[in-house]
Protein backbone atom coordinates (compact mmCIF):
# COMPACT_ATOMS: atom_id res chain seq x y z
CA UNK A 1 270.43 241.91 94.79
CA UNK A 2 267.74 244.13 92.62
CA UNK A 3 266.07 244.63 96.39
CA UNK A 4 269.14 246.22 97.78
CA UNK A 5 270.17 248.06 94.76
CA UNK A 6 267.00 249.86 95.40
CA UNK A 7 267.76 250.39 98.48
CA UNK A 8 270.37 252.11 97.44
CA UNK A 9 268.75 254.55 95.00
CA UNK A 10 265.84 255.25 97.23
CA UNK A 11 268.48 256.49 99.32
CA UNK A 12 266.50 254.14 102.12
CA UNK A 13 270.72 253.08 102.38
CA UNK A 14 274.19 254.90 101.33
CA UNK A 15 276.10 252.97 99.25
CA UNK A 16 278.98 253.43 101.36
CA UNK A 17 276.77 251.65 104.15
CA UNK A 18 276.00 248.96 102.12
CA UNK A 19 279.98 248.71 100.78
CA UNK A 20 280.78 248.86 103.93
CA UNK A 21 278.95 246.06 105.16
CA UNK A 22 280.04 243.44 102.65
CA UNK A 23 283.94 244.62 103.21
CA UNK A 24 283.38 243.50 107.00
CA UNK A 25 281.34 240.64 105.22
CA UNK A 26 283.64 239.60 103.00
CA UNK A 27 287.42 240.34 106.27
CA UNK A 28 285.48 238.54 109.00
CA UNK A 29 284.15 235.93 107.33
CA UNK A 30 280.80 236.60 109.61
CA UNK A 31 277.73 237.22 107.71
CA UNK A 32 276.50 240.60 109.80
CA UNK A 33 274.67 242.60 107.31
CA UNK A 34 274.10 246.64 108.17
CA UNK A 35 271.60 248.56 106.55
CA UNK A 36 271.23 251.72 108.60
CA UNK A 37 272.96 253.29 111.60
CA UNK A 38 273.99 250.88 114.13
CA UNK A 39 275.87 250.55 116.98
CA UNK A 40 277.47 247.24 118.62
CA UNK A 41 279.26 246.84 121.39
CA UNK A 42 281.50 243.30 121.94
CA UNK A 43 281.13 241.93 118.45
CA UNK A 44 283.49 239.52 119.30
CA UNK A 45 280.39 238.54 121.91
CA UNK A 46 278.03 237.54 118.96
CA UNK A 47 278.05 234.05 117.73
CA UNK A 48 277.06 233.47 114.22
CA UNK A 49 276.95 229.20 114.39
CA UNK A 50 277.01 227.46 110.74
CA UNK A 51 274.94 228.88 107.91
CA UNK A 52 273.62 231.91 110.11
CA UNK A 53 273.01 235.12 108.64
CA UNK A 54 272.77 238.76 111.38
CA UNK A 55 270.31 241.80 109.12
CA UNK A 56 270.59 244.31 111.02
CA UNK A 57 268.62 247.61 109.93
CA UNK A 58 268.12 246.10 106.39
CA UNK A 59 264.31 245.64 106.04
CA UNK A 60 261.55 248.24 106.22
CA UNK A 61 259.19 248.94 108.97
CA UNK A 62 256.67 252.07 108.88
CA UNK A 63 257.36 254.47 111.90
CA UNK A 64 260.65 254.05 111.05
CA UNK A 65 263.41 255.53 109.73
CA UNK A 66 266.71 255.28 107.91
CA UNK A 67 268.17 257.85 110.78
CA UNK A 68 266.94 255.49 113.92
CA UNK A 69 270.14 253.74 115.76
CA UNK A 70 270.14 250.13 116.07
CA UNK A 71 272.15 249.46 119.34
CA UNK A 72 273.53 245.80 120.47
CA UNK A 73 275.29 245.99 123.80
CA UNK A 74 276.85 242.95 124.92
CA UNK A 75 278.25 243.54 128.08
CA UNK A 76 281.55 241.14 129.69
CA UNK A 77 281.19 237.88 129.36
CA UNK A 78 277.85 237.80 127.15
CA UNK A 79 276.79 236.34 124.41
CA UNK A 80 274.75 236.51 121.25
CA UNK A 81 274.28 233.32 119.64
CA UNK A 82 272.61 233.11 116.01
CA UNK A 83 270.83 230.19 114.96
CA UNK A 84 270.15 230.08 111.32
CA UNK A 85 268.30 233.60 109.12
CA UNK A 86 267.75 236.45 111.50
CA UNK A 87 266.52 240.32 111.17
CA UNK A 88 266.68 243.37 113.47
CA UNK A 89 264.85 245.77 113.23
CA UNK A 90 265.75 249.71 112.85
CA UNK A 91 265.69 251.54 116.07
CA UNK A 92 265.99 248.19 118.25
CA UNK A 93 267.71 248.26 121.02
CA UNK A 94 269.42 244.60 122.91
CA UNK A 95 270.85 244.26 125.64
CA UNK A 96 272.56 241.21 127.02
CA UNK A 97 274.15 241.02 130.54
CA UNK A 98 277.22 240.47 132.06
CA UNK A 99 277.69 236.48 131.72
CA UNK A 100 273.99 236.41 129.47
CA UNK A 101 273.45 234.14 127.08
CA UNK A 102 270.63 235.49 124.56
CA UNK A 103 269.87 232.88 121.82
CA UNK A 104 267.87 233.79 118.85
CA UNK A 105 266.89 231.11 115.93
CA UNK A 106 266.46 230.25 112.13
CA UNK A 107 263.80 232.69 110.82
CA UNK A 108 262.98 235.19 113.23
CA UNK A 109 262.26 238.83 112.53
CA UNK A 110 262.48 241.41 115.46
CA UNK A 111 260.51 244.86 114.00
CA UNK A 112 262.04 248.10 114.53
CA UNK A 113 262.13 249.96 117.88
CA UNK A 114 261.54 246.75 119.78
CA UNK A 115 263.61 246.38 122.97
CA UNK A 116 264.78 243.00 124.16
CA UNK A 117 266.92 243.18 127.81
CA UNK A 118 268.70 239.40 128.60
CA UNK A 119 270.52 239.56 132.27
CA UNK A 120 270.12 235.38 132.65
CA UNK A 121 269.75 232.60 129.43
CA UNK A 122 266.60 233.71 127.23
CA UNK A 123 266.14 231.63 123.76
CA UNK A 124 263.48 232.81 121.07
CA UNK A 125 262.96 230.16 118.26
């Protein structure tokens, strides 16, 4: 908590971003955490299984910034499945195809600005 709330006076996050994310939090019952500007398209798509937790934006990551857009685009029929503790990046950009399955599991950090494009059934563990 001391982490964020200095998130929060470094002005690395607003505090309306950060209230923001725990109201959706706290409504959906889905544990998708937003810590800078980010963009997702067919949340319904993404598939948070038992005890998983979505960061999106939250950590730090040097050529990056608190402005860079973090865009998830899950197209018809995809889906996003999270497996256990997982971190995005700022600036990262993911793609998943029409009828895609992109899996991603327990403990894996993707750094800012990466790009990850699924158009079949990809899983990274």
């Amino acid at each position: 908590m001391k982490k964020i709330l200095m998130k929060v006076i470094n002005k690395e996050i607003s505090l309306f971003e950060l209230l923001i994310s725990y109201l959706i939090f706290f409504i959906t019952k889905k544990k998708i955490i937003i810590g800078s500007k980010t963009k997702i398209v067919n949340k319904k798509n993404i598939i948070l299984n038992k005890g998983s937790i979505l960061k999106v934006g939250t950590g730090d990551f040097g050529i990056t910034t608190k402005d860079e857009l973090t865009l998830i685009n899950i197209n018809k029929n995809g889906k996003f499945i999270i497996n256990g503790n997982v971190g995005i990046g700022r600036g990262t950009r993911i793609i998943v195809g029409e009828n895609a399955i992109l899996t991603i599991g327990n403990n894996t950090s993707i750094t800012g600005l990466s790009k990850i494009i699924c158009y079949k059934k990809n899983n990274y563990r």
